[in-house]
Every structure is written in structure tokens, then in C-alpha cells.
C-alpha atoms as a PDB file:
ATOM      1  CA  UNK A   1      84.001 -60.135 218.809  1.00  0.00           C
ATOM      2  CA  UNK A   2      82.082 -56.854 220.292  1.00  0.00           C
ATOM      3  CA  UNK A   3      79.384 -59.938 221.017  1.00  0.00           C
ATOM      4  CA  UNK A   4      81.883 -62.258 222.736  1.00  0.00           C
ATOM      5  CA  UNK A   5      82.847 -58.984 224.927  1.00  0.00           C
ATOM      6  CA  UNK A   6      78.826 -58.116 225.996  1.00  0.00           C
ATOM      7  CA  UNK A   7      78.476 -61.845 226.933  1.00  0.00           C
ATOM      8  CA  UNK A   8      81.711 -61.488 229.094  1.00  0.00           C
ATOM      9  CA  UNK A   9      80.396 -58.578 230.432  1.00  0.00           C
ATOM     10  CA  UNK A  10      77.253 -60.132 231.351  1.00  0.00           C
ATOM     11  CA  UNK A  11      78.878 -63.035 232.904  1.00  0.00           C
ATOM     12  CA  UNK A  12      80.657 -60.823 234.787  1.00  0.00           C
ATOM     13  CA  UNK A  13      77.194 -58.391 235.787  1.00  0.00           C
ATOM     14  CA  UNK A  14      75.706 -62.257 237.068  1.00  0.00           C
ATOM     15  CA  UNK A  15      78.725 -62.890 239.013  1.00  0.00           C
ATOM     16  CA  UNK A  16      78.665 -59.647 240.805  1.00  0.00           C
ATOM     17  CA  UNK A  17      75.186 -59.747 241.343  1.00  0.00           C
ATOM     18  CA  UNK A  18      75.360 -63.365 243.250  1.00  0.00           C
ATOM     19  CA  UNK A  19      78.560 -62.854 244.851  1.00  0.00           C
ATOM     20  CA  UNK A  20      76.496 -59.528 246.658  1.00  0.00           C
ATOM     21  CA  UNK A  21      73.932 -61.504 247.199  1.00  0.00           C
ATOM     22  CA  UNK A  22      76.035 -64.130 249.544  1.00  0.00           C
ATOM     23  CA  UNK A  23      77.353 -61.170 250.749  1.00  0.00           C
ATOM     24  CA  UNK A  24      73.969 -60.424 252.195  1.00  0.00           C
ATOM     25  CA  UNK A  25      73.140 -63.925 253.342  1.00  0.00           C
ATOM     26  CA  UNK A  26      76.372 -64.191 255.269  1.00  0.00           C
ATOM     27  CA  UNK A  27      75.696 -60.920 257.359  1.00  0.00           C
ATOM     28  CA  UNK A  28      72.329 -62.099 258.523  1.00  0.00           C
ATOM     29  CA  UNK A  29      73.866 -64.846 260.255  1.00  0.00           C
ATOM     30  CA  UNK A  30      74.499 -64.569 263.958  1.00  0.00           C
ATOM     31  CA  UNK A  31      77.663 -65.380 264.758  1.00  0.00           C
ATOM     32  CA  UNK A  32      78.536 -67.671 267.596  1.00  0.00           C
ATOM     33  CA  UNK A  33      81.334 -67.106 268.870  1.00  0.00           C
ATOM     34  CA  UNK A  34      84.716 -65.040 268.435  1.00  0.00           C
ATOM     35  CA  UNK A  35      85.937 -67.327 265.885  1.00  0.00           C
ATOM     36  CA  UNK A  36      82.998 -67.825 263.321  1.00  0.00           C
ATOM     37  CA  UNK A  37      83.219 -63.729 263.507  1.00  0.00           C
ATOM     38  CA  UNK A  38      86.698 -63.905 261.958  1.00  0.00           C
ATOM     39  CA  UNK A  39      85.654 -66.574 259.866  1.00  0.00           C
ATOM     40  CA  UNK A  40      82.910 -64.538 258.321  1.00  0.00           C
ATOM     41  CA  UNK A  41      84.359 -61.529 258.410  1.00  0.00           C
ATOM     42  CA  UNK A  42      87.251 -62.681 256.639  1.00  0.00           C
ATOM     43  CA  UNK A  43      84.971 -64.428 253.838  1.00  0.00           C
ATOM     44  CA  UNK A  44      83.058 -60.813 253.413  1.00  0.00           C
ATOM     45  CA  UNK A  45      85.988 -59.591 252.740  1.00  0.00           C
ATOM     46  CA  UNK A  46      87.602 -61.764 250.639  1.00  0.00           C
ATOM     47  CA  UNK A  47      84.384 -62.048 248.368  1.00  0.00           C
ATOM     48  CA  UNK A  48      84.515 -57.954 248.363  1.00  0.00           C
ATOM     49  CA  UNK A  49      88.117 -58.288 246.741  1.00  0.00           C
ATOM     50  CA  UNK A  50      87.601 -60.447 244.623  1.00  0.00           C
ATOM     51  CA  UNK A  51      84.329 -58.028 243.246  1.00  0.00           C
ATOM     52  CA  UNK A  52      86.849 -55.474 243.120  1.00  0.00           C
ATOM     53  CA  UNK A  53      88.842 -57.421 240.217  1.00  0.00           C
ATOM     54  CA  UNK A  54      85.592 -58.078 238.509  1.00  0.00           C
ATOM     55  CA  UNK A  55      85.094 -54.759 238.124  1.00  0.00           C
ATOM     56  CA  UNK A  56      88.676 -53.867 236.961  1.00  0.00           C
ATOM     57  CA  UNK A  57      87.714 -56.739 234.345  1.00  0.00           C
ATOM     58  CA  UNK A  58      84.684 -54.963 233.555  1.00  0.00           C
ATOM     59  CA  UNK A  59      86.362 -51.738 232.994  1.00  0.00           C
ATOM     60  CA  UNK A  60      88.895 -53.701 230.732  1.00  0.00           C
ATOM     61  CA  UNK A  61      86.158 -55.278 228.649  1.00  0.00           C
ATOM     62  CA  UNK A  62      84.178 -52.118 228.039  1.00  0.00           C
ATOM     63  CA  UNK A  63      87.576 -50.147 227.113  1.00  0.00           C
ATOM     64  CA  UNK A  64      88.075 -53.384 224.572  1.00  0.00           C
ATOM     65  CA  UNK A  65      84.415 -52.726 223.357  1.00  0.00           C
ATOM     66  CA  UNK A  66      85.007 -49.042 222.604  1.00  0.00           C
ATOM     67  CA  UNK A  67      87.848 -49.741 220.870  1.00  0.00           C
ATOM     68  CA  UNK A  68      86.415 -52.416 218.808  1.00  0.00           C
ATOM     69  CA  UNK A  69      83.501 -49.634 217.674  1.00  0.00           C
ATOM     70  CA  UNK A  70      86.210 -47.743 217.350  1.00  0.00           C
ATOM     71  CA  UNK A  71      88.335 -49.102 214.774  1.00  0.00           C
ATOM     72  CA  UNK A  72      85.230 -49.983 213.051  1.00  0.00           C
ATOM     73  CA  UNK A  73      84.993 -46.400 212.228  1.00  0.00           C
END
């Protein structure tokens, strides 16, 4: 199980990491006009929500993994 969670976690650590990454591609490029702005603006922030609920997942899988070591006790 505590394996299953790291993995998870992992996947999750990848994700983040790529998602960041687009984040970065997407502001170098120059916008055109007023409604590519919106456009990318409104992908940046979607993509930022979305890391925002990866990270409550993290927090949910390391609380699972410290119970899990916990009840091993």
C-alpha cells in the first residue's frame, strides 16, 4: 500500500512539474491580439487551479502515508 501511495505521489510530483513547465512556455509567447491574451490568460489560470487540487491530493496522500506508518506501529 505505503508503495502504491509514493508512486501516486510521484505521479502527481511529474504532473506538477510539466504542467509548470507549460506554464512557462505559454508566457513566452507574444500575444497577438486582445483575444489570444484572454485565451492564454485564461489557460494559465486554469492550469494553476487545477495544480492547486494536485496539491490538495498530495497533502491527502502523504496524510494516508503517515497513517499507514502509523498503524503499523
Amino acid at each position: 500500500m505505503e508503495i502504491g501511495i509514493n508512486s501516486n505521489i510521484d505521479v502527481l510530483n511529474d504532473f506538477n512539474n510539466q504542467m509548470n513547465e507549460i506554464i512557462t512556455q505559454y508566457d513566452k509567447i507574444p500575444p497577438m491580439t486582445n483575444k489570444l491574451i484572454r485565451s492564454k490568460n485564461n489557460f494559465i489560470k486554469n492550469i494553476k487551479e487545477l495544480l492547486k487540487d494536485v496539491k490538495n491530493l498530495r497533502s491527502l496522500l502523504y496524510k494516508s502515508l503517515i497513517e499507514l506508518n502509523d498503524s503499523d506501529k
